[in-house]
C-alpha atoms as a PDB file:
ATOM      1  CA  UNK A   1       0.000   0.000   0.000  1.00  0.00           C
ATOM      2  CA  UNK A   2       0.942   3.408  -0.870  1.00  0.00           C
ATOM      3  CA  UNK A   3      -0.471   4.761   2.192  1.00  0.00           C
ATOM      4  CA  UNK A   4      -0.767   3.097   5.851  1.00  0.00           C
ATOM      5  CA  UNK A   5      -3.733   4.066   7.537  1.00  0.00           C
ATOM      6  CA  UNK A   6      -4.323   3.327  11.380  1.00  0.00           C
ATOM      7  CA  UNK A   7      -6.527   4.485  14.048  1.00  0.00           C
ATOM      8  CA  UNK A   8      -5.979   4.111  17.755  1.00  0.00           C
ATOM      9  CA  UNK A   9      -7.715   5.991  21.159  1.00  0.00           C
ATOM     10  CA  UNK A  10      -9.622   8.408  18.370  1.00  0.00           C
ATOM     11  CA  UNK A  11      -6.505   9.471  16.744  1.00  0.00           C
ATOM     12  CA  UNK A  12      -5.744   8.649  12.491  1.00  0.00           C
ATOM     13  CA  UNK A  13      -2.301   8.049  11.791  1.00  0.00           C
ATOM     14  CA  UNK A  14      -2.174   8.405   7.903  1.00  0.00           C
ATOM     15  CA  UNK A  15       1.597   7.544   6.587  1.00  0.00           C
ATOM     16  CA  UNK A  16       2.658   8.445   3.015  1.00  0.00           C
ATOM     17  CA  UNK A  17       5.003   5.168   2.614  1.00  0.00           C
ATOM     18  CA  UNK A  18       6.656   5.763  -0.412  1.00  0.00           C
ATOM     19  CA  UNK A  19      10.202   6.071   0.927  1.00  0.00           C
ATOM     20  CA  UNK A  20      11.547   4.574  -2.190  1.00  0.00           C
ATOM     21  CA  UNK A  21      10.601   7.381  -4.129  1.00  0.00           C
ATOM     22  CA  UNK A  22      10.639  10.404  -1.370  1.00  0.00           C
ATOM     23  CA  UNK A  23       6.910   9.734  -0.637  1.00  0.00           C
ATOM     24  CA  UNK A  24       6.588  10.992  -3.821  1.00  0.00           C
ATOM     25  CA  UNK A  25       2.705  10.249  -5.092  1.00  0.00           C
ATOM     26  CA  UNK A  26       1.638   8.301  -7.888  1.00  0.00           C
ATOM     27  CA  UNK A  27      -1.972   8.223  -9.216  1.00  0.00           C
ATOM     28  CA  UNK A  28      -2.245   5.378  -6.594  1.00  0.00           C
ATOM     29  CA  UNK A  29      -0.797   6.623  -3.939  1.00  0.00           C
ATOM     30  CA  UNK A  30      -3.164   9.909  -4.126  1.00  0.00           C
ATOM     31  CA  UNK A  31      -6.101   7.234  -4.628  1.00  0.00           C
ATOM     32  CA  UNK A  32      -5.542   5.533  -1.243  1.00  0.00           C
ATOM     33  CA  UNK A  33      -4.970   8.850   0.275  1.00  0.00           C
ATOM     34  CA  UNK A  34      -8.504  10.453  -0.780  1.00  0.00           C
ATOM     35  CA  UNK A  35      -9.800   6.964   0.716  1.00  0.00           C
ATOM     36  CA  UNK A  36      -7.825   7.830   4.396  1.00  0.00           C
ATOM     37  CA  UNK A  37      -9.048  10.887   4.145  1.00  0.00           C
ATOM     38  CA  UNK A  38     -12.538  10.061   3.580  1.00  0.00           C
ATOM     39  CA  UNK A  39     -12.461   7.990   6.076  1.00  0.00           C
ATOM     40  CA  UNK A  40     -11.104  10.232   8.263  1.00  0.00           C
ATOM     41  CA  UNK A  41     -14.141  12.123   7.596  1.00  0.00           C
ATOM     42  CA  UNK A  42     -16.592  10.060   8.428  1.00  0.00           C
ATOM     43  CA  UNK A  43     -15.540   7.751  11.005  1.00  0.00           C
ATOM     44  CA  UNK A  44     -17.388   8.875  13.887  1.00  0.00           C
ATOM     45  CA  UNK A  45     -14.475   7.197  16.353  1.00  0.00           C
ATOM     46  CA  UNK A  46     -12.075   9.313  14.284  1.00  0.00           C
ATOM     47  CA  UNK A  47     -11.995  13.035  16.399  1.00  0.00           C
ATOM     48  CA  UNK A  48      -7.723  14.190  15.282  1.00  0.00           C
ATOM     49  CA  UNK A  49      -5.677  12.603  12.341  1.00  0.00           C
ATOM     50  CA  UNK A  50      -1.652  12.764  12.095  1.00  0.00           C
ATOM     51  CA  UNK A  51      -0.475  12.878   8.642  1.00  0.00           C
ATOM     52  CA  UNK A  52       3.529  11.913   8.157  1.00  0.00           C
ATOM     53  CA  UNK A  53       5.831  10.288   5.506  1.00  0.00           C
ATOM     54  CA  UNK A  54       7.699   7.130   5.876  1.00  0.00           C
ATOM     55  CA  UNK A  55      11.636   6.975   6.454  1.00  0.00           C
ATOM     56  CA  UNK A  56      13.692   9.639   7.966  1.00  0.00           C
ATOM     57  CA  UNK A  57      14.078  11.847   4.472  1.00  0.00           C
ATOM     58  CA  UNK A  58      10.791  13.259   3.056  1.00  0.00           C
ATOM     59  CA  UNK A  59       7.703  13.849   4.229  1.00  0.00           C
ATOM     60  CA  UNK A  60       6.680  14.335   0.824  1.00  0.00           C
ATOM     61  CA  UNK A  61       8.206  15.130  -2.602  1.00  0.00           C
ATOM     62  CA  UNK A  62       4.894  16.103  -3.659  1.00  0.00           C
ATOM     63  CA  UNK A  63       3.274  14.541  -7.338  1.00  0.00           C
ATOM     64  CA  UNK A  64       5.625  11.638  -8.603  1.00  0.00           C
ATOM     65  CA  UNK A  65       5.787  13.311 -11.947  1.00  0.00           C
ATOM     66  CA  UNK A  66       7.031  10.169 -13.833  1.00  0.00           C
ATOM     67  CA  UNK A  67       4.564   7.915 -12.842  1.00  0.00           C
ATOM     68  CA  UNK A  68       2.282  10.557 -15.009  1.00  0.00           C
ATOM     69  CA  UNK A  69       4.425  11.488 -17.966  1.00  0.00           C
ATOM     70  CA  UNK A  70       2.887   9.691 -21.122  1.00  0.00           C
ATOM     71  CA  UNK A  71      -0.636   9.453 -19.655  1.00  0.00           C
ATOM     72  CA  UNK A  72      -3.067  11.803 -20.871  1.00  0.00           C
ATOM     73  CA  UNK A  73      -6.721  12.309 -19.179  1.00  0.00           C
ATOM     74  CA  UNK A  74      -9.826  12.892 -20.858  1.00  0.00           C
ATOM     75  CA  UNK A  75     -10.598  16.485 -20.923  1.00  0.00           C
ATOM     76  CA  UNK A  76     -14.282  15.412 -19.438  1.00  0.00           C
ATOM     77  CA  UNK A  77     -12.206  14.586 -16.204  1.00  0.00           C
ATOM     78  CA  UNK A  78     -11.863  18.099 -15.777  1.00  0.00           C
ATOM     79  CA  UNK A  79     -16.099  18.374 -14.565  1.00  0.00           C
ATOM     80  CA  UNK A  80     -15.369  15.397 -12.138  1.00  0.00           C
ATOM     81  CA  UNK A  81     -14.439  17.742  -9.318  1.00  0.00           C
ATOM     82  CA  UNK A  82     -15.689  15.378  -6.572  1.00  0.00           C
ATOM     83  CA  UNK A  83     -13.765  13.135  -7.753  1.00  0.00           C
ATOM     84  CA  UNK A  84     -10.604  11.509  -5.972  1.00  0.00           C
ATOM     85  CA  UNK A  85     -10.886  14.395  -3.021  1.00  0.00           C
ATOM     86  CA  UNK A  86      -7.900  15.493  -0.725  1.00  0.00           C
ATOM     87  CA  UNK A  87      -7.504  17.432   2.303  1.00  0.00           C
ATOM     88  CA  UNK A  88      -5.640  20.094  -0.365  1.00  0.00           C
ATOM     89  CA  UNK A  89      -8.212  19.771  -2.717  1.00  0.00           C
ATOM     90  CA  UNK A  90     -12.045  19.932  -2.029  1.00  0.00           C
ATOM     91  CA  UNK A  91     -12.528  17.481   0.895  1.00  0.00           C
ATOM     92  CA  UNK A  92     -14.150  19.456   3.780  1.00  0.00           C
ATOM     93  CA  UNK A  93     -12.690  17.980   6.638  1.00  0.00           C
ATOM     94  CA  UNK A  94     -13.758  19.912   9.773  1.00  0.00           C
ATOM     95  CA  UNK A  95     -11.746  17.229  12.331  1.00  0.00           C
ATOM     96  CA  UNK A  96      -8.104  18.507  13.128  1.00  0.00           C
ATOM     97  CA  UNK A  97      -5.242  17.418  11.218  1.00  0.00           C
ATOM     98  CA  UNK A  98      -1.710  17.398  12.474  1.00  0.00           C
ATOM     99  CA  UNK A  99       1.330  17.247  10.060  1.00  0.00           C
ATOM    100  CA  UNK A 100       4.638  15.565  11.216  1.00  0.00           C
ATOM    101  CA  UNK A 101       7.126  16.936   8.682  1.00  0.00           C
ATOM    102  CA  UNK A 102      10.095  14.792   8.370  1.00  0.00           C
ATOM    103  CA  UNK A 103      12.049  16.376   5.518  1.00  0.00           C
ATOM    104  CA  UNK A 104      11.362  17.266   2.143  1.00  0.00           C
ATOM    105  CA  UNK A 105       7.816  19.216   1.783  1.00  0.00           C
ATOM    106  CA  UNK A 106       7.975  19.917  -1.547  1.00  0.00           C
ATOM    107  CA  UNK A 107       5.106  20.546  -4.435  1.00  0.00           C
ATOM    108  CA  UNK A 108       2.194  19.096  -3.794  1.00  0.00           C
ATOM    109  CA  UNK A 109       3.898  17.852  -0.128  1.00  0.00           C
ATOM    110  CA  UNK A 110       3.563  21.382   0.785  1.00  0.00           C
ATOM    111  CA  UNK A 111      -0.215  21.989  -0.003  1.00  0.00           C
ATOM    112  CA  UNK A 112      -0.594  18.935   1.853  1.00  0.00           C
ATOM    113  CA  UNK A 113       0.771  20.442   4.798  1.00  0.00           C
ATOM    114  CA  UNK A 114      -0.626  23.993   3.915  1.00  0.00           C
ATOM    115  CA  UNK A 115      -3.593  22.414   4.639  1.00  0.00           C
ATOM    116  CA  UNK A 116      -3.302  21.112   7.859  1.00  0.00           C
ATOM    117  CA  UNK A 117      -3.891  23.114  10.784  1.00  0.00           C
ATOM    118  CA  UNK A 118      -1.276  21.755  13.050  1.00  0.00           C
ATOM    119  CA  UNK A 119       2.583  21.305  12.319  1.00  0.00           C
ATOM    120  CA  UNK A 120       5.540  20.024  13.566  1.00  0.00           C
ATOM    121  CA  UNK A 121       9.235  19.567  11.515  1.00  0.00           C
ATOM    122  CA  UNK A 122      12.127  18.524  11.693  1.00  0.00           C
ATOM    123  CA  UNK A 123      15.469  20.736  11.811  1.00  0.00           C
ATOM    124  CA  UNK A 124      16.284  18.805   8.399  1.00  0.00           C
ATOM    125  CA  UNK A 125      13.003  19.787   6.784  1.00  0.00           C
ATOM    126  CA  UNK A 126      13.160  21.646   3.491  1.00  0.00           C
ATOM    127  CA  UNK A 127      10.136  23.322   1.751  1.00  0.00           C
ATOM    128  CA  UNK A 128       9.481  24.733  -1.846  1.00  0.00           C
ATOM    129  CA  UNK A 129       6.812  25.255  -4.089  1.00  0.00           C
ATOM    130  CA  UNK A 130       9.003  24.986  -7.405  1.00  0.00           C
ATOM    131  CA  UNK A 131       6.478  23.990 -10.056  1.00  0.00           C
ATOM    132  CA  UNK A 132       7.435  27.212 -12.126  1.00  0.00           C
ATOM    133  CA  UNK A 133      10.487  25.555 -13.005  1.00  0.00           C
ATOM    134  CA  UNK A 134       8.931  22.429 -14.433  1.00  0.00           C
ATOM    135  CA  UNK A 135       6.409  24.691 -16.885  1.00  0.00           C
ATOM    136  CA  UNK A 136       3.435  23.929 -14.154  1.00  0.00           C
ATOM    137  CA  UNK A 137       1.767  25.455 -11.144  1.00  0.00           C
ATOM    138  CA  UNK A 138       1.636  24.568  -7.749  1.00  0.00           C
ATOM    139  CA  UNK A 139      -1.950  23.286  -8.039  1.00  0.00           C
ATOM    140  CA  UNK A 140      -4.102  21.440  -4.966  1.00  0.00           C
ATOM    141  CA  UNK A 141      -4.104  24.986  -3.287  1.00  0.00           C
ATOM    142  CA  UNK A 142      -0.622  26.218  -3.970  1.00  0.00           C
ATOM    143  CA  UNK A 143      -1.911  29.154  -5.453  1.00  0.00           C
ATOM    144  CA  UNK A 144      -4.096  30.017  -2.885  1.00  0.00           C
ATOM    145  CA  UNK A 145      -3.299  28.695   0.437  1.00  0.00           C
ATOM    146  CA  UNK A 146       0.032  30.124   0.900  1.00  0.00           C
ATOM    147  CA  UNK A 147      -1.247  33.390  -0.019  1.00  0.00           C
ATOM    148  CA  UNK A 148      -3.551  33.455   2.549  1.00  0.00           C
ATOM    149  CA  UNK A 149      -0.485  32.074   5.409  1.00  0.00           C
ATOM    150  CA  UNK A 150       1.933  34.401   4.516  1.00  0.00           C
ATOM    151  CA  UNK A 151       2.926  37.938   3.837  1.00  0.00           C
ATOM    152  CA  UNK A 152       1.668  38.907  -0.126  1.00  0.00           C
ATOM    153  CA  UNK A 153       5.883  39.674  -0.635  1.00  0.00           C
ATOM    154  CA  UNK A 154       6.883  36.442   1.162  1.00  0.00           C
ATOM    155  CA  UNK A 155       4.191  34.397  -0.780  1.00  0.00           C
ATOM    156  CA  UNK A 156       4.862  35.207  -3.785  1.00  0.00           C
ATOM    157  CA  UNK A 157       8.678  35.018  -3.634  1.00  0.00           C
ATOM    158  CA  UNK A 158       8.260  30.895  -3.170  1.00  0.00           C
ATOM    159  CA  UNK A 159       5.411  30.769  -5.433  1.00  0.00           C
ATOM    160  CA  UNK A 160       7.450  32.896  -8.300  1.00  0.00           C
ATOM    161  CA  UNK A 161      11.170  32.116  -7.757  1.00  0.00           C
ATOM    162  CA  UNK A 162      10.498  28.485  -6.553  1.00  0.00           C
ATOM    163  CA  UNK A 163      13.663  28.409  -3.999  1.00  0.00           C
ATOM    164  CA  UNK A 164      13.985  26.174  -1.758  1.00  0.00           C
ATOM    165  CA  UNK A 165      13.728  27.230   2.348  1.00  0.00           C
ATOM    166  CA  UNK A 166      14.523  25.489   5.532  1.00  0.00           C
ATOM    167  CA  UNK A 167      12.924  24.996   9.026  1.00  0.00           C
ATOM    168  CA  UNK A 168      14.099  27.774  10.533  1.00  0.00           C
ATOM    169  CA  UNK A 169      12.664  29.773   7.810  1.00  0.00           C
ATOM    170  CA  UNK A 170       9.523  28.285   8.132  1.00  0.00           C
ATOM    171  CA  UNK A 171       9.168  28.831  11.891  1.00  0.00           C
ATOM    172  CA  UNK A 172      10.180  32.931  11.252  1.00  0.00           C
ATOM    173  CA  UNK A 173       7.022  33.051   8.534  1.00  0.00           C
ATOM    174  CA  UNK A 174       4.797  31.628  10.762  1.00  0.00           C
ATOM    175  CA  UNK A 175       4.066  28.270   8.505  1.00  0.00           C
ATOM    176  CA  UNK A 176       4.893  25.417  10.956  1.00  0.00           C
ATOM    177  CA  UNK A 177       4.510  25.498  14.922  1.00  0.00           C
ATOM    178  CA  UNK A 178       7.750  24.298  16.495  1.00  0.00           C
ATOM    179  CA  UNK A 179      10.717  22.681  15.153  1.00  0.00           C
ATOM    180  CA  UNK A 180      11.476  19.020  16.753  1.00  0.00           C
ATOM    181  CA  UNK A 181      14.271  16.895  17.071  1.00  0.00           C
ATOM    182  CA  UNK A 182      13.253  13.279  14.182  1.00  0.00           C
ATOM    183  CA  UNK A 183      12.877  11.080  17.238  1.00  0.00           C
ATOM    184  CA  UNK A 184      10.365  12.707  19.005  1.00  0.00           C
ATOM    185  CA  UNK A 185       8.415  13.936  16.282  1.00  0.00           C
ATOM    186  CA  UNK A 186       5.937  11.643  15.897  1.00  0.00           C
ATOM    187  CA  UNK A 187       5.666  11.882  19.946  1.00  0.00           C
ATOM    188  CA  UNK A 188       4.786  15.847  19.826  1.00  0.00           C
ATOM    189  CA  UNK A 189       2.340  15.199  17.054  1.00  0.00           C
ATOM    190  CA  UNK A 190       0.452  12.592  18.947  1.00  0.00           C
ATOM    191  CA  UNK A 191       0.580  14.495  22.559  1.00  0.00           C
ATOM    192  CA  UNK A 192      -1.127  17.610  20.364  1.00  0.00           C
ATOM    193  CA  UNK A 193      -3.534  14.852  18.879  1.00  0.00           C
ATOM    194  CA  UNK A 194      -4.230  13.782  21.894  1.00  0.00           C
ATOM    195  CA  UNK A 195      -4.740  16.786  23.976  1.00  0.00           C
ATOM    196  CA  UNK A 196      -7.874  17.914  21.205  1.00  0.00           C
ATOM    197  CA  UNK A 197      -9.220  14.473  21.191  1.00  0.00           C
ATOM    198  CA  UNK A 198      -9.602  14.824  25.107  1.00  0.00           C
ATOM    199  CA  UNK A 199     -11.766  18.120  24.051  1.00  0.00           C
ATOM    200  CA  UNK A 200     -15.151  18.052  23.126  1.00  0.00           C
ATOM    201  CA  UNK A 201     -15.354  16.820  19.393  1.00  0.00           C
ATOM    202  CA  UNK A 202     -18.205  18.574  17.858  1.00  0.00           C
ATOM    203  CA  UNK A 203     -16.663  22.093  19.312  1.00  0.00           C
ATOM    204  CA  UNK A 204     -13.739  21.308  17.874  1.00  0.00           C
ATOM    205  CA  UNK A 205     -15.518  20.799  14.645  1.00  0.00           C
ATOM    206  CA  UNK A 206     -18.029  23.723  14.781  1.00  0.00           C
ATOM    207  CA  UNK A 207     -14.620  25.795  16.069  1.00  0.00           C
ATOM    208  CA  UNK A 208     -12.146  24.912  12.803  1.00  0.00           C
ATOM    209  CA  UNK A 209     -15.296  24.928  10.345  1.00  0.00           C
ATOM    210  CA  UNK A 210     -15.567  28.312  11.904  1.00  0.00           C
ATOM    211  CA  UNK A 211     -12.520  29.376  11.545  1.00  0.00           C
ATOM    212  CA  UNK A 212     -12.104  28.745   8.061  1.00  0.00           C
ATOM    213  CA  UNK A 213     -14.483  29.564   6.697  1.00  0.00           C
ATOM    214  CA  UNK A 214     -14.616  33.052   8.259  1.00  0.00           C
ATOM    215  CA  UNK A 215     -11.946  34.080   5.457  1.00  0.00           C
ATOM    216  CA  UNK A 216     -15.004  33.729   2.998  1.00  0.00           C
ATOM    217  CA  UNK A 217     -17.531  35.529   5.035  1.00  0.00           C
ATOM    218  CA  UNK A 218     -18.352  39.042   6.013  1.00  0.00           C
ATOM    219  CA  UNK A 219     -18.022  39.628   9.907  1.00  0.00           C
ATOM    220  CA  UNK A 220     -21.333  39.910  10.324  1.00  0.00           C
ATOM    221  CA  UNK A 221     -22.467  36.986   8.794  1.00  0.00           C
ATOM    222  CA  UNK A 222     -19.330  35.182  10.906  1.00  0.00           C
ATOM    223  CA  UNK A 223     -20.932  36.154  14.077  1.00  0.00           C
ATOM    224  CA  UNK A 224     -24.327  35.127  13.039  1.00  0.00           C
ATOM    225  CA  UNK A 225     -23.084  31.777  11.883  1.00  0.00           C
ATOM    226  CA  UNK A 226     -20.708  31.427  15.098  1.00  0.00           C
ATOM    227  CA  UNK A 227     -23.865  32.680  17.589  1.00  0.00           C
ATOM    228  CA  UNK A 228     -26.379  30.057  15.419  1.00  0.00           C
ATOM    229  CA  UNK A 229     -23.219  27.116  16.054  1.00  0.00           C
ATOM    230  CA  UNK A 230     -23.281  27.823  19.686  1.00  0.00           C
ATOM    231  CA  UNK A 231     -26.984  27.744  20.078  1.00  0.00           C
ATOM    232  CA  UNK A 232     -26.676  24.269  18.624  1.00  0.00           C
ATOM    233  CA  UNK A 233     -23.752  23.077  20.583  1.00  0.00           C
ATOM    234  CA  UNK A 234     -26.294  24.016  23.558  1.00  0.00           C
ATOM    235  CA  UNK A 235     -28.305  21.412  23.262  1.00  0.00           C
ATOM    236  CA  UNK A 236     -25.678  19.066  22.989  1.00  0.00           C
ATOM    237  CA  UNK A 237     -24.935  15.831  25.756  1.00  0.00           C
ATOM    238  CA  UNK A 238     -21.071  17.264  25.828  1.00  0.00           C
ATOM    239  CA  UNK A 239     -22.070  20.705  26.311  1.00  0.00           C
ATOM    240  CA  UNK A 240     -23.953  19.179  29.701  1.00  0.00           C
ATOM    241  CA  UNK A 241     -20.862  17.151  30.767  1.00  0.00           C
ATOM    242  CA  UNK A 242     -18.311  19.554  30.351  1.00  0.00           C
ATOM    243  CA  UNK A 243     -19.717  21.766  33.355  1.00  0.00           C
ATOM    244  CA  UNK A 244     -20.850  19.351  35.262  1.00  0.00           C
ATOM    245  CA  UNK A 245     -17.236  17.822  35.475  1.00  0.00           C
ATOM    246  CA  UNK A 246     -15.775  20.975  35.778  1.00  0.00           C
ATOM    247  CA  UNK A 247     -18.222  21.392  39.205  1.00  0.00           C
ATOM    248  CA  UNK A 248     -17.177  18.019  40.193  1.00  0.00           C
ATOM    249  CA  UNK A 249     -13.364  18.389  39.590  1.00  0.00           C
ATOM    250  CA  UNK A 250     -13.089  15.717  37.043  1.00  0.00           C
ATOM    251  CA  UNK A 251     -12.172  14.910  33.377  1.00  0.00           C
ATOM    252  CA  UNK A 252     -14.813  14.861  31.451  1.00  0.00           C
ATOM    253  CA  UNK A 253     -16.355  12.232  29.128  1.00  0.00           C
ATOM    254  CA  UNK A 254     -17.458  13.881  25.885  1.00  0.00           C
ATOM    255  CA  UNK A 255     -19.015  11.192  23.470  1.00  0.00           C
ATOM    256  CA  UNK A 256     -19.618  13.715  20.444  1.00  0.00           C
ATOM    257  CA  UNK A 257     -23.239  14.156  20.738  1.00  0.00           C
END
């Protein structure tokens, strides 16, 4: 398999194992990974997924680009645009996703990750979005994630030149959370995993669906839509439990209902 998928104590563990090929991603690979992420979706026991590459080199090297030389597409696959869905392109996925960068993050590796909302790296990872210099664009949400995550100079510096930057750099601009040592990575992506998955799951949800899509909205119609969320939440068995083990000094159970 392209992709390992796993779930344990609510939390996904999706791992692009292509080391072979820098987790690079063949039509396959991005096949199995719409499926994870599908699932992730809609698995109810599912509340935080980890995304990560295999090996101690890439997390991703983004689209393996040979693996689709010589194979042209209809043109009528253009109007299939629920088709073969990713986290970077389309999917709404309104559970948290945490990305555990392990060194290269280029292409379409970076959308990936520009897409998660969570993100830890190693000091060995390298980013780039250099799809310019192969007569393409950075597609998936290149174009228009990391103009939204980054200063309009800054963004379109990596989209335009297509240089590569390290860790360090990315920390500065804001794009990943903390750097971490390789073997621990996986460790501080889990503890964040598993400090939301103790929270209650549909706020989480109703919080990050908020949060995104408030870039769309006007404020006004982001406060109605956050007030009409909470009204909701309200009635909600998790919105009863978290008080009530608050008042009784406890950790509470939240079921997602």
């Amino acid at each position: 398999m392209a992709i390992d998928f796993e779930v344990k104590d609510h939390i996904a563990l999706i791992t692009l194992n292509r080391p072979e090929r820098m987790n690079a991603m063949d039509a396959e690979a991005y096949q199995d990974l719409s499926d994870a992420w599908t699932e992730v979706r809609d698995n109810p026991d599912i509340r935080v997924a980890v995304v990560t590459g295999a090996g101690d080199k890439a997390f991703s090297a983004g689209a393996d680009l040979k693996s689709f030389l010589g194979s042209p597409t209809d043109l009528s696959d253009f109007w299939l645009t629920q088709q073969g869905q990713l986290l970077n392109r389309g999917i709404e996925m309104w559970k948290p996703v945490i990305a555990a960068v392990n060194g290269y993050c280029l292409g379409g590796g970076l959308t990936l990750m520009l897409a998660t909302d969570l993100r830890f790296a190693t000091p060995s990872a390298t980013f780039a979005l250099s799809e310019v210099r192969r007569g393409v664009l950075p597609g998936n949400g290149g174009t228009q994630r990391l103009i939204e995550q980054l200063p309009h100079a800054v963004a379109m510096e990596v989209l335009l030149v297509g240089d590569r930057f390290d860790a360090e750099t990315a920390l500065r601009w804001g794009l990943i959370n903390r750097i971490v040592d390789h073997d621990v990575l996986l460790e501080a992506a889990f503890d964040a995993a598993r400090r939301i998955s103790e929270n209650a799951p549909l706020a989480v949800q109703a919080t990050k669906e908020l949060a995104l899509r408030s870039r769309d909205v006007d404020r006004a119609t982001g406060l109605r839509l956050e007030e009409s969320l909470l009204k909701l939440l309200r009635h909600s068995s998790d919105a009863i439990e978290g008080p009530r083990a608050f008042a009784e000094k406890r950790p509470p159970a939240f079921v997602g209902r």
